[in-house]
Protein backbone atom coordinates (compact mmCIF):
# COMPACT_ATOMS: atom_id res chain seq x y z
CA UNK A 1 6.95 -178.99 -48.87
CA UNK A 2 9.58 -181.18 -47.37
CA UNK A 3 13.30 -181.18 -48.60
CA UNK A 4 14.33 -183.39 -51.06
CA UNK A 5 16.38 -186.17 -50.01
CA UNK A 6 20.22 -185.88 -50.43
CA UNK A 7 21.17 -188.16 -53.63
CA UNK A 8 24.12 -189.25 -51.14
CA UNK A 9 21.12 -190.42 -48.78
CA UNK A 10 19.71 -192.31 -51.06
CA UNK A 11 22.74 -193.81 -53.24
CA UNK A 12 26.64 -193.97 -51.82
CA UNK A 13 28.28 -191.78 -50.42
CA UNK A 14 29.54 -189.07 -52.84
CA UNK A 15 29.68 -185.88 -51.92
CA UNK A 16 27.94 -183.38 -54.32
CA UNK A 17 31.01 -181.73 -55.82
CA UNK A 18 32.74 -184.82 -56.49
CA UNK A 19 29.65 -185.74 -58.54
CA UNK A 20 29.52 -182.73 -60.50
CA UNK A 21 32.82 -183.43 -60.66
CA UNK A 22 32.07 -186.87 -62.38
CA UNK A 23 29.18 -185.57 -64.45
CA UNK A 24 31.92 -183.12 -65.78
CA UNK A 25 34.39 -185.38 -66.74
CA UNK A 26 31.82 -187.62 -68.14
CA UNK A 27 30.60 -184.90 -70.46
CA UNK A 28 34.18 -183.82 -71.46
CA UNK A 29 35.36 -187.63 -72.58
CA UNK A 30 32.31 -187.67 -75.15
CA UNK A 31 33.28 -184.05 -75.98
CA UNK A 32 30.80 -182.09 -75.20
CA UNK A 33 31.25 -178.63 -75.47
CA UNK A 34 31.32 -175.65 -72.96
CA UNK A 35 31.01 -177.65 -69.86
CA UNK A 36 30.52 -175.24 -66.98
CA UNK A 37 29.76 -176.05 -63.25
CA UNK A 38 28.32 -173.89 -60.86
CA UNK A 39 28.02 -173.84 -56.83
CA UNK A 40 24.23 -172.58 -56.65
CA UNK A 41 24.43 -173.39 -52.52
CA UNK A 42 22.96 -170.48 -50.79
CA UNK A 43 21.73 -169.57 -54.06
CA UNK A 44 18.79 -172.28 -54.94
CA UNK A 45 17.01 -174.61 -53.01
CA UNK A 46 16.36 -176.58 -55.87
CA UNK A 47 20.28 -178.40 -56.12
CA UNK A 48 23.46 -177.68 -55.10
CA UNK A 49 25.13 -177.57 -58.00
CA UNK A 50 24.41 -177.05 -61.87
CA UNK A 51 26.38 -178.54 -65.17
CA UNK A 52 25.71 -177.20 -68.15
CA UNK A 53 27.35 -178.48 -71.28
CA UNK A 54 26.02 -178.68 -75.52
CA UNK A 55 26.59 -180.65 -78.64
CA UNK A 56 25.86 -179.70 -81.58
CA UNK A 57 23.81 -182.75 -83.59
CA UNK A 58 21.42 -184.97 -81.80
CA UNK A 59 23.95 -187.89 -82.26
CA UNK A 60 25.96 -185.81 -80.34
CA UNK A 61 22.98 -185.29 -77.99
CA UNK A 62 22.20 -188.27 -77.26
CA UNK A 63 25.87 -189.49 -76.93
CA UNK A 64 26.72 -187.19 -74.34
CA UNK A 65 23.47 -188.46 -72.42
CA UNK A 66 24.33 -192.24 -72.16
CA UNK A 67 28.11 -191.55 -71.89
CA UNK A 68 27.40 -189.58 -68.75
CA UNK A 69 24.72 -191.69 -66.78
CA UNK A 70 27.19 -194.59 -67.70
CA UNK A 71 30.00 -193.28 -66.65
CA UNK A 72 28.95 -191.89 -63.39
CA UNK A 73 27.29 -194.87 -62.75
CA UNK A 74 30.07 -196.82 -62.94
CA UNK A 75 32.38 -194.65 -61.40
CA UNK A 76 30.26 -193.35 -58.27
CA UNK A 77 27.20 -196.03 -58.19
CA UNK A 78 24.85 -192.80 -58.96
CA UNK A 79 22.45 -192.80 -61.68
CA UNK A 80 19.87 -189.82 -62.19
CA UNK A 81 16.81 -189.82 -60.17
CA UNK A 82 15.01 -188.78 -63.17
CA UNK A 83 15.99 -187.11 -66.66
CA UNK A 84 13.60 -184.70 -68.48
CA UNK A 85 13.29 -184.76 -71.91
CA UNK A 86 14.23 -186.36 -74.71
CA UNK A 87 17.60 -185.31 -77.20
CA UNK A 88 15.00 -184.49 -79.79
CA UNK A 89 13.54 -182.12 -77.57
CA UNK A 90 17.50 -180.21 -77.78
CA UNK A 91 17.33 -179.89 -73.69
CA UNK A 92 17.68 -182.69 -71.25
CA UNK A 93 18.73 -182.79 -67.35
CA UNK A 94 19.64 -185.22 -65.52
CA UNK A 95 18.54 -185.05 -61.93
CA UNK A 96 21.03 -186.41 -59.51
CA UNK A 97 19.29 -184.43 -56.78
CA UNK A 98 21.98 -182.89 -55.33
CA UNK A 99 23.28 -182.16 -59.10
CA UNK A 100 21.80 -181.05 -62.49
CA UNK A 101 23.10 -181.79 -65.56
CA UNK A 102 21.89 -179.53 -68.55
CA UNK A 103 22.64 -181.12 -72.06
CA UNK A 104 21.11 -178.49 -74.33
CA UNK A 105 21.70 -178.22 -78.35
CA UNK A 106 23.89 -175.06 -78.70
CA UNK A 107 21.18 -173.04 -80.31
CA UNK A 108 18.66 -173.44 -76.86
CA UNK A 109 21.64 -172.81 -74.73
CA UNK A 110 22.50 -169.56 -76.51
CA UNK A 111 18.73 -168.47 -76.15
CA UNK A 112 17.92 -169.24 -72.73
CA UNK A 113 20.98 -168.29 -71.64
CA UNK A 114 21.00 -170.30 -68.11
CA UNK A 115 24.78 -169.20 -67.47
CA UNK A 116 22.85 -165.29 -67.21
CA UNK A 117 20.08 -166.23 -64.90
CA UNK A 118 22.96 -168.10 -62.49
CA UNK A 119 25.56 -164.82 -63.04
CA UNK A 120 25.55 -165.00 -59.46
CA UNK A 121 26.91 -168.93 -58.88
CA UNK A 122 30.72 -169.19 -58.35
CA UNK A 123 31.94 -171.45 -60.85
CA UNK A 124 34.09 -174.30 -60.42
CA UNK A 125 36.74 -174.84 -62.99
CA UNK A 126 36.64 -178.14 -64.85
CA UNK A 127 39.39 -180.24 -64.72
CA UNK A 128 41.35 -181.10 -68.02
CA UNK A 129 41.76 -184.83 -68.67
């Protein structure tokens, strides 16, 4: 199989961290809750690095979707490279290639529990404001 093109490749020219970095603070100005980041380099081949945040309605859901692709958008000329899916559905991620957003309802995220299967990830802390 051959490797997945770098979302920096393909889009500008941000760095992967810096776009968790903006998926973060995306999340955390429509309030999501529990937004985590982890460095999965060396750790999955899959992406490089992993958000995970929740709300707790599907308003809230489906906010938290369309306030992030916008935002990063705007601020880093990135969208998602595909989103699986739907806030009905409690679980969606955004693909940025290099970076996965999780926006799970808080009852999936308490039973799948993907902050346990990546125990291993450093985290990086998200910044306030």
């Amino acid at each position: 199989m051959p490797p997945r093109p770098r979302a920096d490749s393909i889009f500008m020219a941000t760095e992967g961290k810096e776009l968790a970095l903006a998926c973060a603070k995306a999340a955390a100005e429509i309030q999501a809750e529990n937004i985590r980041i982890f460095d999965l380099r060396g750790l999955s081949t899959l992406t490089d690095f992993m958000i995970v945040c929740s709300g707790g309605s599907m308003p809230h859901l489906r906010a938290i979707l369309r306030d992030v692709k916008a935002h990063v958008e705007k601020w880093t000329g990135v969208r998602p490279v595909n989103a699986e899916g739907k806030a009905d559905s409690r679980w969606v991620v955004l693909d940025y290639i290099d970076v996965m957003v999780h926006v799970m309802h808080d009852e999936l995220r308490e039973f799948y529990g993907l902050e346990t299967l990546w125990g291993d990830a450093k985290e990086i802390e998200v910044p306030e404001g």
